[in-house]
N, C-alpha and C. Protein backbone atom coordinates (compact mmCIF):
# COMPACT_ATOMS: atom_id res chain seq x y z
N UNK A 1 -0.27 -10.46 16.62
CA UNK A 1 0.48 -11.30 15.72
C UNK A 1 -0.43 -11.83 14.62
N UNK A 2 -1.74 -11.78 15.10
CA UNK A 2 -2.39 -12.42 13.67
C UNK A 2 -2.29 -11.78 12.92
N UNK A 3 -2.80 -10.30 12.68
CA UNK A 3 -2.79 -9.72 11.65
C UNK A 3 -2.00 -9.68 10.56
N UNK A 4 -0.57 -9.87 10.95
CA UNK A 4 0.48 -10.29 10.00
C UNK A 4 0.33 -11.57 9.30
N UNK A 5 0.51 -12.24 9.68
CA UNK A 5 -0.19 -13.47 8.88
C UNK A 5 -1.16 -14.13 8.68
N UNK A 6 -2.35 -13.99 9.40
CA UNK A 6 -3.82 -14.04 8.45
C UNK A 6 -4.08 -13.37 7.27
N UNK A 7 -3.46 -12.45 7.10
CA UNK A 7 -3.83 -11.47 5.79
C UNK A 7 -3.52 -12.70 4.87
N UNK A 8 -2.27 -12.95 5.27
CA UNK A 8 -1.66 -13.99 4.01
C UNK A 8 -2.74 -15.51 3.67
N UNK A 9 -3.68 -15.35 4.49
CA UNK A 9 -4.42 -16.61 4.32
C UNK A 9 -3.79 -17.67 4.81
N UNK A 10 -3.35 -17.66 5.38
CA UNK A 10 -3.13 -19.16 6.08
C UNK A 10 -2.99 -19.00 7.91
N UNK A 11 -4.19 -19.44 8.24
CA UNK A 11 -4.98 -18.59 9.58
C UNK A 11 -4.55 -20.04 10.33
N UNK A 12 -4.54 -21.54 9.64
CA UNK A 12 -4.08 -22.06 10.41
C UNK A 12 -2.62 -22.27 10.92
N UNK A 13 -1.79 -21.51 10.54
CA UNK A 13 -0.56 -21.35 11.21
C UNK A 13 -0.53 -20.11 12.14
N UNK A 14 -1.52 -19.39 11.71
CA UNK A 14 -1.98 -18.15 13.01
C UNK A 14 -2.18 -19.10 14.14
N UNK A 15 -2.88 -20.00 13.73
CA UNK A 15 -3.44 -20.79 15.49
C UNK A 15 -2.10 -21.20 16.27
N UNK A 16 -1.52 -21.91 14.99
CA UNK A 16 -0.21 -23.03 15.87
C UNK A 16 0.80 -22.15 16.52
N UNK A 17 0.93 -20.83 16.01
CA UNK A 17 2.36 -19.73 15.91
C UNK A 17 2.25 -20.15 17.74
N UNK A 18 1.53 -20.11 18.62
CA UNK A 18 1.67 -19.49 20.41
C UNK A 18 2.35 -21.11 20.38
N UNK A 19 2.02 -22.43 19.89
CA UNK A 19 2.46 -23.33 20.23
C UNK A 19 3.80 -23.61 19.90
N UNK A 20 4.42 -22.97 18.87
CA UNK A 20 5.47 -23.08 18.24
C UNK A 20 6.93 -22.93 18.85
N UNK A 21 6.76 -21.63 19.88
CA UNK A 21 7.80 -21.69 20.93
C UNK A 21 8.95 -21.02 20.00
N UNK A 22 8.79 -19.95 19.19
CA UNK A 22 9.87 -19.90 17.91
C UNK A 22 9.57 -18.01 18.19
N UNK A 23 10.22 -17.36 18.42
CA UNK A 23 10.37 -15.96 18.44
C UNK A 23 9.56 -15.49 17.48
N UNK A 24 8.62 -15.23 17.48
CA UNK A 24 7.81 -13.72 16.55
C UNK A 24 8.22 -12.90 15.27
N UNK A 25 9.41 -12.56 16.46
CA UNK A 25 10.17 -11.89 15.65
C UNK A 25 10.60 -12.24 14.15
N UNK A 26 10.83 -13.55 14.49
CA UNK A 26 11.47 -14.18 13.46
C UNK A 26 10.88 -14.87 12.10
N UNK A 27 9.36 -15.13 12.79
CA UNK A 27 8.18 -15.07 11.86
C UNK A 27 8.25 -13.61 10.83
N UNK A 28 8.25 -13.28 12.01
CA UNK A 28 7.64 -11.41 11.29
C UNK A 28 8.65 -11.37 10.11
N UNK A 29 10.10 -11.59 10.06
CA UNK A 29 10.73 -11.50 9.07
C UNK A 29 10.72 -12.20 7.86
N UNK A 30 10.23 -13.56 8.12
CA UNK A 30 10.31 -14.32 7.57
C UNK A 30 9.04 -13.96 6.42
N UNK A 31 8.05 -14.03 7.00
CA UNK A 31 7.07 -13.33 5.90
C UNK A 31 6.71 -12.08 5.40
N UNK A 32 7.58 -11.24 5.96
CA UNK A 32 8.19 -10.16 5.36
C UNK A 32 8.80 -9.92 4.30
N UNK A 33 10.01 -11.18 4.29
CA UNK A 33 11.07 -10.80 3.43
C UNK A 33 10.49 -11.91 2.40
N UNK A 34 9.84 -13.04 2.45
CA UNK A 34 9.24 -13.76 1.75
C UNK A 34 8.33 -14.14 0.55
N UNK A 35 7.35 -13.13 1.52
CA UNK A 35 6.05 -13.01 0.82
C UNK A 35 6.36 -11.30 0.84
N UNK A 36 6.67 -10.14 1.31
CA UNK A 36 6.24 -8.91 0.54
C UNK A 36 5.47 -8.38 1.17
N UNK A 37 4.48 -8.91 2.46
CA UNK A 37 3.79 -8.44 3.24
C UNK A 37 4.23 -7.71 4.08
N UNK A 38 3.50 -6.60 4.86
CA UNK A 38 3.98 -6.17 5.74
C UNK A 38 2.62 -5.46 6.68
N UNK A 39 2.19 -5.43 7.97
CA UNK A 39 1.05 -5.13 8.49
C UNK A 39 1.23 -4.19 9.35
N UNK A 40 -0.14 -3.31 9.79
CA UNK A 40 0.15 -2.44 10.35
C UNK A 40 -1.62 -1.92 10.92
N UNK A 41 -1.90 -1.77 12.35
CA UNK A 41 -3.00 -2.29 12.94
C UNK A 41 -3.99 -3.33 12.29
N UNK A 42 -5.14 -2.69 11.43
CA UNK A 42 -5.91 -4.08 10.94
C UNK A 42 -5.81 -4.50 9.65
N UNK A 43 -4.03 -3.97 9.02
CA UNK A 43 -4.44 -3.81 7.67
C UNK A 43 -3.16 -4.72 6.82
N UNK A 44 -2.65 -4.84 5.58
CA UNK A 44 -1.41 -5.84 5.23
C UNK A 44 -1.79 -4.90 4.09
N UNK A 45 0.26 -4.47 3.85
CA UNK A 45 0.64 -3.75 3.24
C UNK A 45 1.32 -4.70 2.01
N UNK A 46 1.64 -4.90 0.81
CA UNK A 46 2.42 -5.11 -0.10
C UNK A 46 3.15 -4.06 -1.01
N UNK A 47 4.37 -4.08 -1.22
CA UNK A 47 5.05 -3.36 -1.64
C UNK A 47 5.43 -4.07 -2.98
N UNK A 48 5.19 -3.31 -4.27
CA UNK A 48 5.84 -4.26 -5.23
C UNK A 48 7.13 -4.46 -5.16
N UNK A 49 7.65 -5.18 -6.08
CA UNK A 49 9.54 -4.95 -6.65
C UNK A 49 9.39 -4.65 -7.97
N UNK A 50 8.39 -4.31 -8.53
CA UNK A 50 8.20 -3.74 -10.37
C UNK A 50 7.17 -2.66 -10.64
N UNK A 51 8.14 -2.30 -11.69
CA UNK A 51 7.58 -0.75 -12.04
C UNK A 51 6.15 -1.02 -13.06
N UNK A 52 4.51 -0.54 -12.92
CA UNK A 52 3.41 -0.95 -14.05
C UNK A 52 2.80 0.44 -13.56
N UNK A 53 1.93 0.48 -14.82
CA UNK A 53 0.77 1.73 -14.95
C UNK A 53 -0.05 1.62 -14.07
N UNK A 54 -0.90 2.61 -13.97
CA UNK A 54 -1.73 2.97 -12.75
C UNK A 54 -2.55 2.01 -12.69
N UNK A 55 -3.46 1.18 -13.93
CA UNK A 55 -4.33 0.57 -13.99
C UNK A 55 -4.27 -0.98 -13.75
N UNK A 56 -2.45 -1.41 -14.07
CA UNK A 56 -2.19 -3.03 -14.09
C UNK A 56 -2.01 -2.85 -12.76
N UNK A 57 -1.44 -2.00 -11.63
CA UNK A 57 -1.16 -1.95 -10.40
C UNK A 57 -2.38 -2.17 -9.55
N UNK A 58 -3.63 -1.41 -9.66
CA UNK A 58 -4.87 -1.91 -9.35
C UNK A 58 -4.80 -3.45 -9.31
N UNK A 59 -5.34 -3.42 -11.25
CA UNK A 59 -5.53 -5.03 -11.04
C UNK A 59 -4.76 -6.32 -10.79
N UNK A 60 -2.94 -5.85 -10.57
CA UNK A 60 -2.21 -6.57 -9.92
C UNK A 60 -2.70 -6.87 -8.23
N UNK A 61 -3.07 -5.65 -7.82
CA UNK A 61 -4.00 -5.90 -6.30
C UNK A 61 -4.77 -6.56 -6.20
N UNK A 62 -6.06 -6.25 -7.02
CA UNK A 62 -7.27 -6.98 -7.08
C UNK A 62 -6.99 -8.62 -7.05
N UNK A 63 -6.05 -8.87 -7.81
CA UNK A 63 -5.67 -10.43 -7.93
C UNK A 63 -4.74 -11.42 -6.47
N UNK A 64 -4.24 -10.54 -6.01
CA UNK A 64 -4.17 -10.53 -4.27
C UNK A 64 -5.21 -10.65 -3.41
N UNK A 65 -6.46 -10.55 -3.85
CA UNK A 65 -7.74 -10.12 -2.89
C UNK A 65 -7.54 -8.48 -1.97
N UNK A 66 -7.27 -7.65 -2.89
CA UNK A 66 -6.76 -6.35 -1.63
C UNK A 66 -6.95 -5.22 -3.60
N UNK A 67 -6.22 -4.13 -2.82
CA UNK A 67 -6.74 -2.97 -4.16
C UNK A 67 -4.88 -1.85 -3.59
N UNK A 68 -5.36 -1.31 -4.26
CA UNK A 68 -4.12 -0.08 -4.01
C UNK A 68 -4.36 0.62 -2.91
N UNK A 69 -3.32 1.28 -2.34
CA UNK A 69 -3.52 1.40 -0.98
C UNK A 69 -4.28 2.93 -0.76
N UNK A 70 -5.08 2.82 0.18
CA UNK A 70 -6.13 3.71 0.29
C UNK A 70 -5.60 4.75 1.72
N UNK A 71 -5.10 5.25 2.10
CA UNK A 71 -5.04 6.22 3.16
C UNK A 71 -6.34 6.61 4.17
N UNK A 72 -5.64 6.45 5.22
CA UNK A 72 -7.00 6.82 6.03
C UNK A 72 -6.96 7.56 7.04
N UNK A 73 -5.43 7.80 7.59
CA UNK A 73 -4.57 8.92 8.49
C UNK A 73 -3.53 9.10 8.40
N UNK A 74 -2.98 9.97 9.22
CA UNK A 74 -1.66 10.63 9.22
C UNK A 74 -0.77 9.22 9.92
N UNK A 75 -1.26 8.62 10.31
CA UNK A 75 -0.13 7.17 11.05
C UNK A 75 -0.25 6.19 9.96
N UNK A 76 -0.85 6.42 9.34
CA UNK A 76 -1.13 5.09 8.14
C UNK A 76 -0.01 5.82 7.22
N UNK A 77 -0.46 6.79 6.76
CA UNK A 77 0.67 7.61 5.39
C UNK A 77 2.16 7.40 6.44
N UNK A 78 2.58 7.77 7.38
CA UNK A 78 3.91 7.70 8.50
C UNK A 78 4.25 6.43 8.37
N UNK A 79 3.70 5.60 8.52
CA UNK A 79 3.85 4.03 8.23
C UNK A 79 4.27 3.34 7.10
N UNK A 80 3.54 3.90 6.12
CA UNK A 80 4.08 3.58 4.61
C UNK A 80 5.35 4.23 4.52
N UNK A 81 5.46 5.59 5.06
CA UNK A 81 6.88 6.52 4.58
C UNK A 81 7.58 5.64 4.95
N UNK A 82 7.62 4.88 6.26
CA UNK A 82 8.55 4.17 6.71
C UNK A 82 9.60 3.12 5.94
N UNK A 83 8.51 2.17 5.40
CA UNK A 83 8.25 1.09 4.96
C UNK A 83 8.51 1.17 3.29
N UNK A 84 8.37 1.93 3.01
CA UNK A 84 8.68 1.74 1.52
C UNK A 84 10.11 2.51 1.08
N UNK A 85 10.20 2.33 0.48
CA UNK A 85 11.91 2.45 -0.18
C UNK A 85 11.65 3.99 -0.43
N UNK A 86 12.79 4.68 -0.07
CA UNK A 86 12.88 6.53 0.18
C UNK A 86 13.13 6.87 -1.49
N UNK A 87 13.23 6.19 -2.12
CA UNK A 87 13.47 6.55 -3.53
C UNK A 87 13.06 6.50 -4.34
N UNK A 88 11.63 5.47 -4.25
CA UNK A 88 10.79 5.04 -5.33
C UNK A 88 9.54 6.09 -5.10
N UNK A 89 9.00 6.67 -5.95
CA UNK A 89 7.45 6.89 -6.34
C UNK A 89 6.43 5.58 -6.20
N UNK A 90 5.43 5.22 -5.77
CA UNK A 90 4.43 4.48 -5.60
C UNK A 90 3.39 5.09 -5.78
N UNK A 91 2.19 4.18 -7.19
CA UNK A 91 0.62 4.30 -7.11
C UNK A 91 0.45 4.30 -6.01
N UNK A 92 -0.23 4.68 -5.44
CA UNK A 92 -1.84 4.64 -4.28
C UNK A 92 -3.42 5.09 -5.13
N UNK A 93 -3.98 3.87 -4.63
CA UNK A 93 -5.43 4.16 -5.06
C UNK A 93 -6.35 5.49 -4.73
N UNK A 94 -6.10 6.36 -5.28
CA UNK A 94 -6.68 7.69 -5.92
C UNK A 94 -6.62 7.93 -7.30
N UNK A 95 -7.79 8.54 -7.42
CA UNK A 95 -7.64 8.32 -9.30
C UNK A 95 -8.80 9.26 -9.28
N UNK A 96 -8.78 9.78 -10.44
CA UNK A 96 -9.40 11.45 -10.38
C UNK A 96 -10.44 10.62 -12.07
N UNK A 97 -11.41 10.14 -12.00
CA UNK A 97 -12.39 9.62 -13.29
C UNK A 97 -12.91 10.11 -13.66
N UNK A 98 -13.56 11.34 -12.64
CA UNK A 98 -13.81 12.67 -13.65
C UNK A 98 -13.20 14.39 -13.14
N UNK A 99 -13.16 14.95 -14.01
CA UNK A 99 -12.25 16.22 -13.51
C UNK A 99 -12.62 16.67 -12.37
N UNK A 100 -11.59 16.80 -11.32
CA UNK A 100 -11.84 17.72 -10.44
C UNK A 100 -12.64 17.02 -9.09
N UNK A 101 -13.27 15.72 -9.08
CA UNK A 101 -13.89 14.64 -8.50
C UNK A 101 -12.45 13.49 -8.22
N UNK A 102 -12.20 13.92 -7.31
CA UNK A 102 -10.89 12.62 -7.01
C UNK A 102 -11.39 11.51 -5.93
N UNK A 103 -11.51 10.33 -5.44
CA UNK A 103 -12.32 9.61 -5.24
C UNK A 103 -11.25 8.20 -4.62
N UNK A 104 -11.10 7.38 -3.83
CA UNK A 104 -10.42 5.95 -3.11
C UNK A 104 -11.35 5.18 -4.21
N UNK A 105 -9.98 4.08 -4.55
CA UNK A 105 -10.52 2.83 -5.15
C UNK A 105 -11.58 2.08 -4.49
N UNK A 106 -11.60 2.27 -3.01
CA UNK A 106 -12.25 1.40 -2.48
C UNK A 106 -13.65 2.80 -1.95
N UNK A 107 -13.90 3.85 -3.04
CA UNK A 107 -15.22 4.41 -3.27
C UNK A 107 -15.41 5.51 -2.04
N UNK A 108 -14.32 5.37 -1.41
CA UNK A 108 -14.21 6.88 -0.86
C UNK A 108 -13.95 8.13 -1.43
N UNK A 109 -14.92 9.10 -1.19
CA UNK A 109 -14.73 10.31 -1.70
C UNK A 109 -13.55 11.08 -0.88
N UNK A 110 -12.53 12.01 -1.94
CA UNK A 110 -11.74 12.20 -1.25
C UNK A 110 -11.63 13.85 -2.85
N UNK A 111 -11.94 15.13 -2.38
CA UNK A 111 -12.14 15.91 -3.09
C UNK A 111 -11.10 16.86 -2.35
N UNK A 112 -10.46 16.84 -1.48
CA UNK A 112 -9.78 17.89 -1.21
C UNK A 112 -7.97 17.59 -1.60
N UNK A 113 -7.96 16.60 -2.14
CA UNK A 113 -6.51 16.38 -2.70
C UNK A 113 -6.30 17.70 -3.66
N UNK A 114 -5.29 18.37 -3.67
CA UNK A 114 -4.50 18.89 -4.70
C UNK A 114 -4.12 18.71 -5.86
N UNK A 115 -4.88 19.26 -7.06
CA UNK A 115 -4.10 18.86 -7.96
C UNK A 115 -3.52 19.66 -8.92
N UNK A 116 -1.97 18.86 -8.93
CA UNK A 116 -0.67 19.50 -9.15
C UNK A 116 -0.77 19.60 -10.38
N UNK A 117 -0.43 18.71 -11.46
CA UNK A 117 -0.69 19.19 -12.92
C UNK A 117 -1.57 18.64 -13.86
N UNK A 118 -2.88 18.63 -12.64
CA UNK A 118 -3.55 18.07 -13.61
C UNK A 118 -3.94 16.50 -14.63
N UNK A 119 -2.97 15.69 -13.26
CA UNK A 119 -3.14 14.23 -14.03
C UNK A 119 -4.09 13.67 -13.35
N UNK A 120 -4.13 12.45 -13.54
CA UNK A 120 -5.56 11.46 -13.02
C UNK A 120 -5.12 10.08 -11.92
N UNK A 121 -4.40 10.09 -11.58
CA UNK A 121 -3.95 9.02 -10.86
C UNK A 121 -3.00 9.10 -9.98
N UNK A 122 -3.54 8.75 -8.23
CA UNK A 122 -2.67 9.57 -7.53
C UNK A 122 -1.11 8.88 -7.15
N UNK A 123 -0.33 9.54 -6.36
CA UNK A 123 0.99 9.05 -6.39
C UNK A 123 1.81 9.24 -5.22
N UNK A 124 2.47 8.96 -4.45
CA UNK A 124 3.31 8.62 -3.03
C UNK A 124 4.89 8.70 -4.04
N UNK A 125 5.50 9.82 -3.83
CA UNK A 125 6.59 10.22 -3.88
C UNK A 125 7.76 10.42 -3.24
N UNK A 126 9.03 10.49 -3.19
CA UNK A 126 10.06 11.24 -2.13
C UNK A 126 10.12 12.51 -1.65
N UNK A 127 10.23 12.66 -0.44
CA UNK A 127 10.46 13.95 -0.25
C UNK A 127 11.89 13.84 0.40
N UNK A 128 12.56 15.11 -0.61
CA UNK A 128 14.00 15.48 0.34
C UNK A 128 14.28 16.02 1.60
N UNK A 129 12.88 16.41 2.06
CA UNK A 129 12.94 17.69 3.16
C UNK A 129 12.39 16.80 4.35
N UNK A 130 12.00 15.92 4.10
CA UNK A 130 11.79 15.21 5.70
C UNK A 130 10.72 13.53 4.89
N UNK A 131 10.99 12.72 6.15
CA UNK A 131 10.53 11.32 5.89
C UNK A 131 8.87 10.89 5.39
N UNK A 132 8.19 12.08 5.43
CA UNK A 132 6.57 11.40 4.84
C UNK A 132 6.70 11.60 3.44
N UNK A 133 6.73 10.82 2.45
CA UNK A 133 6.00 10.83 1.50
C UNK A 133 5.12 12.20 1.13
N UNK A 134 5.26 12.65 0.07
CA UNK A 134 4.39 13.21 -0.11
C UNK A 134 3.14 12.49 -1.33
N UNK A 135 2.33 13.95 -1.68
CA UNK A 135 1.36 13.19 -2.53
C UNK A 135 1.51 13.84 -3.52
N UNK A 136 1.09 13.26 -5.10
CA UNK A 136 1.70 13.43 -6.39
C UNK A 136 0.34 13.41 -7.15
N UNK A 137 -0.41 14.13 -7.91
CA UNK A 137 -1.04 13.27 -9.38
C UNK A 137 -0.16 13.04 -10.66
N UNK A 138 -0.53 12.13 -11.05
CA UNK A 138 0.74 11.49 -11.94
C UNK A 138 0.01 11.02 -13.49
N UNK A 139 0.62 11.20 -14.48
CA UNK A 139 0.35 10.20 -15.77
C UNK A 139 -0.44 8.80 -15.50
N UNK A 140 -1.36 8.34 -15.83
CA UNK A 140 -1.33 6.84 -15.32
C UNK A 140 -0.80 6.00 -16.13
N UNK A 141 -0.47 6.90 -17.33
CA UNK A 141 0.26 5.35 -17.88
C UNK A 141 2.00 5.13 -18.04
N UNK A 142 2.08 6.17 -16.89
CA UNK A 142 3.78 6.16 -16.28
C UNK A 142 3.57 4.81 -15.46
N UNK A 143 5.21 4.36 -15.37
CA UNK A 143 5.17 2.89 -14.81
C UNK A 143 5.82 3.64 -13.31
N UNK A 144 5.10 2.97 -12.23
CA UNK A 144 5.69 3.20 -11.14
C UNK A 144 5.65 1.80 -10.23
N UNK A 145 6.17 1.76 -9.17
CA UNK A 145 6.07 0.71 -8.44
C UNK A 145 4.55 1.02 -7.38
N UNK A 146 4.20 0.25 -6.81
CA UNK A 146 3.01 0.34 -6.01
C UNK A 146 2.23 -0.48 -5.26
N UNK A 147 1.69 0.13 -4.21
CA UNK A 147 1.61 -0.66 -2.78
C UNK A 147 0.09 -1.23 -2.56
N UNK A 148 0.17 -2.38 -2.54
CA UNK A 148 -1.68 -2.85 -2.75
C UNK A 148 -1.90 -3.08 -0.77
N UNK A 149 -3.12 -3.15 -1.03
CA UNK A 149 -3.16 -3.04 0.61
C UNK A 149 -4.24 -4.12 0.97
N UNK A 150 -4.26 -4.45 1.86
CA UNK A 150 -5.85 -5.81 2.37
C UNK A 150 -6.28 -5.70 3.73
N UNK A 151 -7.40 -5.89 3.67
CA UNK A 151 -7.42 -6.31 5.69
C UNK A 151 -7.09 -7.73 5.87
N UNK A 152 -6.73 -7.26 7.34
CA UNK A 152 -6.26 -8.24 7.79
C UNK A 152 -7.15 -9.64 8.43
């Protein structure tokens, strides 16, 4: 239960939550539907509600204390498919700065991504054919919605 709401910074209502006697559950929604958060083992997901370029979406993160969301397995990408709206395109922090060198905001090398036509900034798309997300390089200065991520 912490992880869900420590991310959010306020660790002293992490302490009180066991004393509270108030369903979990009901927390969990509450700062869910509230705040925009959403967690998942050590990590807190945000989902925007507005469409910005590859670069204000970053630094819309950065200003959260967290960055665009970085992938790190096949249950993490399953998780997001879940969780984010089946219709929207979403930034994720991949971004290609020099050709052919694609690279995690948070300075992971990541060179075996695909790239589709050649844009610079990666992208979490719909797929019609089944529930994961796929992966996109995209315009960056197309407006998409996009998912900043933090530890927890």
């Amino acid at each position: 239960m912490e992880s869900w709401c420590c991310c959010l910074g306020i660790k002293q209502l992490c302490r009180n939550l066991p004393q509270l006697k108030v369903k979990t559950e009901y927390y969990q929604y509450f700062f869910f539907t509230h705040t925009g958060w959403v967690s998942f083992q050590s990590k807190c997901y945000l989902m925007s509600t507005s469409t910005v370029t590859w670069s204000k979406a970053e630094s819309l993160c950065q200003s959260v204390r967290g960055h665009l969301l970085v992938l790190n397995s096949v249950e993490e990408l399953d998780f997001i498919s879940n969780v984010a709206e089946a219709r929207y395109s979403y930034w994720i922090g991949l971004v290609e700065h020099e050709e052919g060198h694609w690279t995690w905001v948070d300075g992971t090398d990541f060179n075996t991504t695909p790239t589709v036509n050649g844009e610079d900034c990666g992208q979490l798309h719909p797929s019609y054919r089944n529930q994961r997300k796929l992966w996109n390089d995209a315009d960056c200065g197309q407006q998409y919605y996009y998912i900043c991520e933090s530890e927890s």
